[in-house]
PDB file of N, CA and C in Angstrom:
ATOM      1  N   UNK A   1       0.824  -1.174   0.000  1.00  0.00           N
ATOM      2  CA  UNK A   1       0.000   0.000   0.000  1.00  0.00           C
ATOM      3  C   UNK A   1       0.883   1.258   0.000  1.00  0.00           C
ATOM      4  N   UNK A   2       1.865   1.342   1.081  1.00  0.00           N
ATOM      5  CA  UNK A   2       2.222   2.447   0.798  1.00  0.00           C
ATOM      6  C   UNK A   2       3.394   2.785  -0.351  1.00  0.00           C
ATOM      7  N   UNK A   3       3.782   1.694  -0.973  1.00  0.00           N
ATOM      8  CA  UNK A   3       5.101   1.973  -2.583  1.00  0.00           C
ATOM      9  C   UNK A   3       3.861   2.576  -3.406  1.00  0.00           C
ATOM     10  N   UNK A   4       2.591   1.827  -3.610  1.00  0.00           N
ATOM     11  CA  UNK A   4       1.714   2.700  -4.663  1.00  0.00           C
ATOM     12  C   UNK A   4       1.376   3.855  -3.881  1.00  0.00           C
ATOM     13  N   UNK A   5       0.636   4.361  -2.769  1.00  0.00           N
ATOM     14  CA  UNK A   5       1.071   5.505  -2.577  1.00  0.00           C
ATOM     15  C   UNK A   5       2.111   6.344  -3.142  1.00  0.00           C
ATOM     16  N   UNK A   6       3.572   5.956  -2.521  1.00  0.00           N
ATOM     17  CA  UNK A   6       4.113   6.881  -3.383  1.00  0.00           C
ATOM     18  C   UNK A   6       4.031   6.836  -4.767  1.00  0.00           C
ATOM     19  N   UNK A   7       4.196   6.021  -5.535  1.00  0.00           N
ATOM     20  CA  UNK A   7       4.091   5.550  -6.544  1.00  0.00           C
ATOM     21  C   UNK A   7       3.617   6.848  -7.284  1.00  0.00           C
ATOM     22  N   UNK A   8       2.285   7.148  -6.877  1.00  0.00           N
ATOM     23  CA  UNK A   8       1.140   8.077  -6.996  1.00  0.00           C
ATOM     24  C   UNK A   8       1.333   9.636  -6.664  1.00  0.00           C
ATOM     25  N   UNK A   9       2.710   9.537  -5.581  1.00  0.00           N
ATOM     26  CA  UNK A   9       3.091  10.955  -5.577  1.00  0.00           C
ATOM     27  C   UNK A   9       3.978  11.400  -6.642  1.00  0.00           C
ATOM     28  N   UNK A  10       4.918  10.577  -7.244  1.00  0.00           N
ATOM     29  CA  UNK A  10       5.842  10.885  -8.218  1.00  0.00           C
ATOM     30  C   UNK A  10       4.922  10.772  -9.309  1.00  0.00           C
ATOM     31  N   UNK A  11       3.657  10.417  -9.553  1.00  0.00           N
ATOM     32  CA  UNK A  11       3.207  10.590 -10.669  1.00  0.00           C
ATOM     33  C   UNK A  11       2.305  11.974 -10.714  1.00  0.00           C
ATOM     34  N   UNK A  12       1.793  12.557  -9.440  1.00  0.00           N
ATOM     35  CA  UNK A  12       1.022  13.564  -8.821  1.00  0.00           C
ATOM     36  C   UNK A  12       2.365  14.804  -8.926  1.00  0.00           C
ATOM     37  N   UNK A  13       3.237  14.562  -8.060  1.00  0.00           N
ATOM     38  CA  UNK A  13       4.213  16.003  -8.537  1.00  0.00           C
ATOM     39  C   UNK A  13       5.223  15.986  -9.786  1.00  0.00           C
ATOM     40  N   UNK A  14       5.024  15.294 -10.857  1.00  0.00           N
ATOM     41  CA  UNK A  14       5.656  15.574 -12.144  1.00  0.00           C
ATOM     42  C   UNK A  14       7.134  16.075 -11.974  1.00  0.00           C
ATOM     43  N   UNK A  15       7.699  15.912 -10.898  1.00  0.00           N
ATOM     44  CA  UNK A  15       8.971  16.023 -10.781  1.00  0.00           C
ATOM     45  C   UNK A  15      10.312  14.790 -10.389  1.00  0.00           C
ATOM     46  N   UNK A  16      10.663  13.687 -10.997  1.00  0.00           N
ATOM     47  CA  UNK A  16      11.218  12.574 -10.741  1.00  0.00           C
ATOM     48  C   UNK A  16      12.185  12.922 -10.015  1.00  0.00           C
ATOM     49  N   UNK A  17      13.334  13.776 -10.204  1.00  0.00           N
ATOM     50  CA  UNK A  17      14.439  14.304  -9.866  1.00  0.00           C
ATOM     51  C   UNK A  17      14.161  14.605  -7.741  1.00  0.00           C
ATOM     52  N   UNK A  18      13.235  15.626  -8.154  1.00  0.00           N
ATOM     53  CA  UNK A  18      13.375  15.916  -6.476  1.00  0.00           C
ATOM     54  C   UNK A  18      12.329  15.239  -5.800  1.00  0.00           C
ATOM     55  N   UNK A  19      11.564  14.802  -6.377  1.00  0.00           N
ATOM     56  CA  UNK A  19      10.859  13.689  -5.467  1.00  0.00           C
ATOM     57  C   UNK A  19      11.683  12.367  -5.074  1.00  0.00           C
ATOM     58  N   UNK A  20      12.446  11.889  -5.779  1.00  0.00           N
ATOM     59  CA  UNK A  20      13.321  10.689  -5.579  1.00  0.00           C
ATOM     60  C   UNK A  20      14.436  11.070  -4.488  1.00  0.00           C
ATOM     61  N   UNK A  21      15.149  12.350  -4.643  1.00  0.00           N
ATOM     62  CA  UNK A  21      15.881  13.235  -3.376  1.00  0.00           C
ATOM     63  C   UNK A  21      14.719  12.762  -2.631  1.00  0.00           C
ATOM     64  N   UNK A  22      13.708  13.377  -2.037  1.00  0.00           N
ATOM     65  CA  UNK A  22      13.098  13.304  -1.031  1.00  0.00           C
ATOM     66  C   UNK A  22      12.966  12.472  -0.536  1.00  0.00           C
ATOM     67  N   UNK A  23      12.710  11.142  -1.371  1.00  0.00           N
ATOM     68  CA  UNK A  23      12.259   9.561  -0.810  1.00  0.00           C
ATOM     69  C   UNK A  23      13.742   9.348  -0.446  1.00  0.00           C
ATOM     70  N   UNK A  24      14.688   9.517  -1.017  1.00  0.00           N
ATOM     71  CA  UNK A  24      16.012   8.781  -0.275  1.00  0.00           C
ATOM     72  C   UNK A  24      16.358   9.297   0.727  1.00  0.00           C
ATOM     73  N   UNK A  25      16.150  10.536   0.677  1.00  0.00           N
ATOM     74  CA  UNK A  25      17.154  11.685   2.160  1.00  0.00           C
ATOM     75  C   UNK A  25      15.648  11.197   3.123  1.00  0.00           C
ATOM     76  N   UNK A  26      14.707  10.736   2.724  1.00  0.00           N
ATOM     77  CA  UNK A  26      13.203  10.530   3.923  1.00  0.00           C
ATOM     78  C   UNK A  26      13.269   9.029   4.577  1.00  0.00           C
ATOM     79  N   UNK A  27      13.014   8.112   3.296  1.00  0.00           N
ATOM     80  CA  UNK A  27      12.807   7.375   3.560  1.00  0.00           C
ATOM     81  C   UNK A  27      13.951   6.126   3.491  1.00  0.00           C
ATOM     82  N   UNK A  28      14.757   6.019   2.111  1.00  0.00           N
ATOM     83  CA  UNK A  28      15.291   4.931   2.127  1.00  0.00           C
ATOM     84  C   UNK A  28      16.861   5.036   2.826  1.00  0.00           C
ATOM     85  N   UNK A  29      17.697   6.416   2.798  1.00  0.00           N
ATOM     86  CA  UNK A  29      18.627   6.263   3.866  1.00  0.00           C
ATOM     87  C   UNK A  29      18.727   6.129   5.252  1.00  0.00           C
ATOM     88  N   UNK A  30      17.398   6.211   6.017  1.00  0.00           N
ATOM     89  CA  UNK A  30      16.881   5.815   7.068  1.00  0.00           C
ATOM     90  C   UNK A  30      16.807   4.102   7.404  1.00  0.00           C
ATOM     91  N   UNK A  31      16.859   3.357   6.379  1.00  0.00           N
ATOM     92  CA  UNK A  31      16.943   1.956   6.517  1.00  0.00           C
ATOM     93  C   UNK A  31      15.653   1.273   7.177  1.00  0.00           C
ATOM     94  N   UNK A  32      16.441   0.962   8.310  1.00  0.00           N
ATOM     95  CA  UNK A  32      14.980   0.378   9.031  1.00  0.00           C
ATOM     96  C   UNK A  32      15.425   0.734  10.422  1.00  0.00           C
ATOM     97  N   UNK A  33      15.957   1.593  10.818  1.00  0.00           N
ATOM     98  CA  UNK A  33      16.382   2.525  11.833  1.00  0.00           C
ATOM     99  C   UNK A  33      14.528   3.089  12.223  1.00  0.00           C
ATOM    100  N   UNK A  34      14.005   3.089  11.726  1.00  0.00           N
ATOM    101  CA  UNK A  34      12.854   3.835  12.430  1.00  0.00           C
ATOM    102  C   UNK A  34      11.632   3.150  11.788  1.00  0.00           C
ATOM    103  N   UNK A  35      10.645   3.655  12.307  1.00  0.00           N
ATOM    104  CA  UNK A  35       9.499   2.835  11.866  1.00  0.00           C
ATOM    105  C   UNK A  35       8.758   3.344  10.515  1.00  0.00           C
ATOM    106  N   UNK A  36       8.118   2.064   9.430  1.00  0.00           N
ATOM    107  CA  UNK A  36       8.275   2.640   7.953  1.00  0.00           C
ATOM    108  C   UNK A  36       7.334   3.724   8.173  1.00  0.00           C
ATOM    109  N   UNK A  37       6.187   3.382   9.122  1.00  0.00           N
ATOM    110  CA  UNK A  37       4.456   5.116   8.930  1.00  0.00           C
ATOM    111  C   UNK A  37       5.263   6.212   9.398  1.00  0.00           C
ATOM    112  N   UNK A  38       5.963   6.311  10.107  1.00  0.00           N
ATOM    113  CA  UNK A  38       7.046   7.583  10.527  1.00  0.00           C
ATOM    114  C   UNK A  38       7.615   8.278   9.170  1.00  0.00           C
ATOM    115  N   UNK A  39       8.039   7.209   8.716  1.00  0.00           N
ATOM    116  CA  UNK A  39       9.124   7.664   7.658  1.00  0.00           C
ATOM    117  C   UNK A  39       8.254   8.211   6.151  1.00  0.00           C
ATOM    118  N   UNK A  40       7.084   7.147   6.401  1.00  0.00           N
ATOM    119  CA  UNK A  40       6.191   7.344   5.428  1.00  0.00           C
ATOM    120  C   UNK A  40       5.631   9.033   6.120  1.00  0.00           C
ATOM    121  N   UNK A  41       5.474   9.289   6.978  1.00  0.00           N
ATOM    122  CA  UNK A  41       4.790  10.750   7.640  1.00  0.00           C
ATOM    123  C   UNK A  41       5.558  11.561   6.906  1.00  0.00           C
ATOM    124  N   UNK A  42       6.548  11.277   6.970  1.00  0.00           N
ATOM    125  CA  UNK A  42       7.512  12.584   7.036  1.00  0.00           C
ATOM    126  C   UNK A  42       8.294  12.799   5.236  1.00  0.00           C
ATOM    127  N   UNK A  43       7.821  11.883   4.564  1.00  0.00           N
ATOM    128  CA  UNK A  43       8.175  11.881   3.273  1.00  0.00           C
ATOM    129  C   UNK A  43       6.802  12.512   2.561  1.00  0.00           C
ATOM    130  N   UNK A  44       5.601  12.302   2.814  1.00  0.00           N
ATOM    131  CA  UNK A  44       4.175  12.669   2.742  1.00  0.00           C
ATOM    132  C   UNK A  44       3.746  14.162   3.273  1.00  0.00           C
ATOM    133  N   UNK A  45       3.817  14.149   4.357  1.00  0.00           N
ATOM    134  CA  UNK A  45       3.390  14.995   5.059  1.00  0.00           C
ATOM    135  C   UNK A  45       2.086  14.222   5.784  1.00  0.00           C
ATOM    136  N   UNK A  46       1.707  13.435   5.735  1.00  0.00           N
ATOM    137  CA  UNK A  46       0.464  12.774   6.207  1.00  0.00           C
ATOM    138  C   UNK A  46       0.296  11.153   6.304  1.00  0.00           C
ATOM    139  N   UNK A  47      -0.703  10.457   6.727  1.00  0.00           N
ATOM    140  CA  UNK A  47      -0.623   9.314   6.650  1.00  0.00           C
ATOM    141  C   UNK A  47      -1.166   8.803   5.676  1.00  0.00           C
ATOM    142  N   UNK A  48      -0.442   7.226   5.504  1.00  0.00           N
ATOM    143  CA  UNK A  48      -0.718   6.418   4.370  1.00  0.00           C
ATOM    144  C   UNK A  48      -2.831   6.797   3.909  1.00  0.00           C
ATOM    145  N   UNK A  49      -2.390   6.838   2.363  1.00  0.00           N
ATOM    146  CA  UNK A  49      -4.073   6.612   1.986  1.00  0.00           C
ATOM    147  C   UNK A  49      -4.386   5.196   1.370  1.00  0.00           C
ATOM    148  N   UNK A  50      -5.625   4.903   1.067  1.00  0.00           N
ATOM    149  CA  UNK A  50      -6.266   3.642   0.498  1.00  0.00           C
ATOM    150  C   UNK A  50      -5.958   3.916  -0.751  1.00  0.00           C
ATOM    151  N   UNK A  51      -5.963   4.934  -0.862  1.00  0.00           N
ATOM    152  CA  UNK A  51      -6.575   5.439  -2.614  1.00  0.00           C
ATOM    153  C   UNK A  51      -5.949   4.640  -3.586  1.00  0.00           C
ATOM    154  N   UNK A  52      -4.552   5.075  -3.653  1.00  0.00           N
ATOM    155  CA  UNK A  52      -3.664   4.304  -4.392  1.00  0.00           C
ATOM    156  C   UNK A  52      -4.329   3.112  -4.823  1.00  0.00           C
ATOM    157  N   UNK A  53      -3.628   2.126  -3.789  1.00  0.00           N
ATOM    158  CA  UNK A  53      -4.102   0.845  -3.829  1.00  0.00           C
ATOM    159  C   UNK A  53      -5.256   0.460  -4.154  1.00  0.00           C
ATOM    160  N   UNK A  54      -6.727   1.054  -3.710  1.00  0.00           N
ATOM    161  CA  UNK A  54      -7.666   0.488  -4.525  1.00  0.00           C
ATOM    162  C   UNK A  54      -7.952   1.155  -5.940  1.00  0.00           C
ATOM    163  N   UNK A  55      -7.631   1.972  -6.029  1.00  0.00           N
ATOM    164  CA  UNK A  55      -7.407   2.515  -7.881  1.00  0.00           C
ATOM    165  C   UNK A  55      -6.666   1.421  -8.414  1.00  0.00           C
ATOM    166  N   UNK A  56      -5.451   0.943  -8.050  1.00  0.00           N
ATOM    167  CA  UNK A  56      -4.729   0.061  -8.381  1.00  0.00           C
ATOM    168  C   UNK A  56      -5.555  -1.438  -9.158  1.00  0.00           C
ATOM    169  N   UNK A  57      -5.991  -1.835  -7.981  1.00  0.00           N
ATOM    170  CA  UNK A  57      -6.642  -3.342  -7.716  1.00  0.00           C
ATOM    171  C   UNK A  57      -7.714  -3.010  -8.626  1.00  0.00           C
ATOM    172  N   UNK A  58      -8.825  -2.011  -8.254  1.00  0.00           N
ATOM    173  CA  UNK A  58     -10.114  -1.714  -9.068  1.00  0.00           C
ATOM    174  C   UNK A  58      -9.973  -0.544  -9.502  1.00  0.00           C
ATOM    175  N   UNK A  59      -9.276   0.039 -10.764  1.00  0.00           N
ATOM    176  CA  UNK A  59      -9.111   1.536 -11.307  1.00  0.00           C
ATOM    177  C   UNK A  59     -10.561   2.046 -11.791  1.00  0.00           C
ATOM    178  N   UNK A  60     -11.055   3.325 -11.370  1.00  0.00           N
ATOM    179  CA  UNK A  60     -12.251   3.840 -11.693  1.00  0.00           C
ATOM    180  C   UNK A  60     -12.842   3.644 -13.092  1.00  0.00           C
ATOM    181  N   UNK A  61     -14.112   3.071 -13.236  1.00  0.00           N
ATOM    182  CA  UNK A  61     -14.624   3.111 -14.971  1.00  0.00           C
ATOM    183  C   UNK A  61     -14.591   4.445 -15.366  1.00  0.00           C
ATOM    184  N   UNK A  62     -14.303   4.620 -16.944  1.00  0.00           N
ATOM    185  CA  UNK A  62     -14.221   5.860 -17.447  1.00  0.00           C
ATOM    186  C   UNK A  62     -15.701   6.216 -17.712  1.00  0.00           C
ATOM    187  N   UNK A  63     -15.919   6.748 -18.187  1.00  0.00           N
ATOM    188  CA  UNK A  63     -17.778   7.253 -18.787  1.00  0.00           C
ATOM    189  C   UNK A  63     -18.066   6.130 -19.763  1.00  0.00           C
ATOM    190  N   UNK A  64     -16.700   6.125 -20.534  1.00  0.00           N
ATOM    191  CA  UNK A  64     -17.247   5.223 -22.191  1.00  0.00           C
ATOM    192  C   UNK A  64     -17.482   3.712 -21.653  1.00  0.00           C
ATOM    193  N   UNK A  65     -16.785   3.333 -20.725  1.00  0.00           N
ATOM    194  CA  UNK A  65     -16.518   2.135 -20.173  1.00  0.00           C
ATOM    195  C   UNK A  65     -17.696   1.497 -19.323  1.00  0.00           C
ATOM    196  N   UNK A  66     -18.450   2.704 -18.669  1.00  0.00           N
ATOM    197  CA  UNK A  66     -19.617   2.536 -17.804  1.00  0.00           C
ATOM    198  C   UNK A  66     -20.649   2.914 -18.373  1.00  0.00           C
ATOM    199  N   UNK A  67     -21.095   3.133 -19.731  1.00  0.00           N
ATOM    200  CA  UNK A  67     -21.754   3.016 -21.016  1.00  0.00           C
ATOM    201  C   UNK A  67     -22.058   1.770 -21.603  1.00  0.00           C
ATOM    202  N   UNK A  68     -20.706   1.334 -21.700  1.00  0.00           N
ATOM    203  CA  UNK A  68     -20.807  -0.419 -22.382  1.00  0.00           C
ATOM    204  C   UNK A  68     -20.852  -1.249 -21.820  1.00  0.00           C
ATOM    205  N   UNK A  69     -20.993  -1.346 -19.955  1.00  0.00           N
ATOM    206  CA  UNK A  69     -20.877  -1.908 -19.262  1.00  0.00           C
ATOM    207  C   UNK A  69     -22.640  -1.772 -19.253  1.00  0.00           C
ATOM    208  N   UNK A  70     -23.307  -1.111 -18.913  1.00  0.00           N
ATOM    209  CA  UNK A  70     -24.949  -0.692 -19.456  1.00  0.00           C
ATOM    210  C   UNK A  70     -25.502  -1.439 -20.384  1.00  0.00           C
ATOM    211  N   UNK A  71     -25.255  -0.955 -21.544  1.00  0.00           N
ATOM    212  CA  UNK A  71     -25.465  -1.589 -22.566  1.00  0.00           C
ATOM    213  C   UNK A  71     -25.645  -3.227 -22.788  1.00  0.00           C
ATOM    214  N   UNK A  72     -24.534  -3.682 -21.772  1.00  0.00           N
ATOM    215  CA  UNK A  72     -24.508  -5.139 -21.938  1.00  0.00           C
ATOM    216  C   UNK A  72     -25.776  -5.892 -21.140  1.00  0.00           C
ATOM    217  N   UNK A  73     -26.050  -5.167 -20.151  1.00  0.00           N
ATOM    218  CA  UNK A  73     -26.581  -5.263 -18.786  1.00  0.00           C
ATOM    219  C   UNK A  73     -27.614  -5.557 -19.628  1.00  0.00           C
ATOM    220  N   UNK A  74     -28.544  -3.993 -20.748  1.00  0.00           N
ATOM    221  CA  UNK A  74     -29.893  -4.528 -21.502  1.00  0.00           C
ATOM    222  C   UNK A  74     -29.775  -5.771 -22.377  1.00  0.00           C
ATOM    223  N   UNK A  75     -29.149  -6.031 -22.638  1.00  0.00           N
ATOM    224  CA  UNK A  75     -29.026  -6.922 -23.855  1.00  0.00           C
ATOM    225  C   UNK A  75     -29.744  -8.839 -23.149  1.00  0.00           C
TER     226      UNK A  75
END
């Protein structure tokens, strides 16, 4: 849950370069010296979300998609 989280932030701030600084100087040169929701806090600013992950598993139908998904339903 929380790698797609981030996952989702480097795709949310369009910046690879200093978001990846951030995750290393936050999270991954920290090791396992501290606990990962800490590390996850403080690389975030907040705590882990669901979102990610269930977008992931079940990604939202688009309009066209939940149209033909209808459609089939009358048939």
């Amino acid at each position: 849950m929380l790698a797609l989280d981030i996952h989702e932030t480097f795709d949310e701030e369009d910046n690879e370069v200093q978001t990846g600084e951030r995750l290393k100087t936050t999270i991954l040169n920290r090791g396992s010296g501290d606990v990962a929701k800490e590390l996850f806090k403080r690389f975030q600013g907040r705590n882990p979300s669901v979102g990610a992950i269930c977008d992931h598993y079940a990604p939202p139908l688009t309009i066209q998609e939940g149209m033909e998904a209808s459609e089939n339903e009358r048939r």
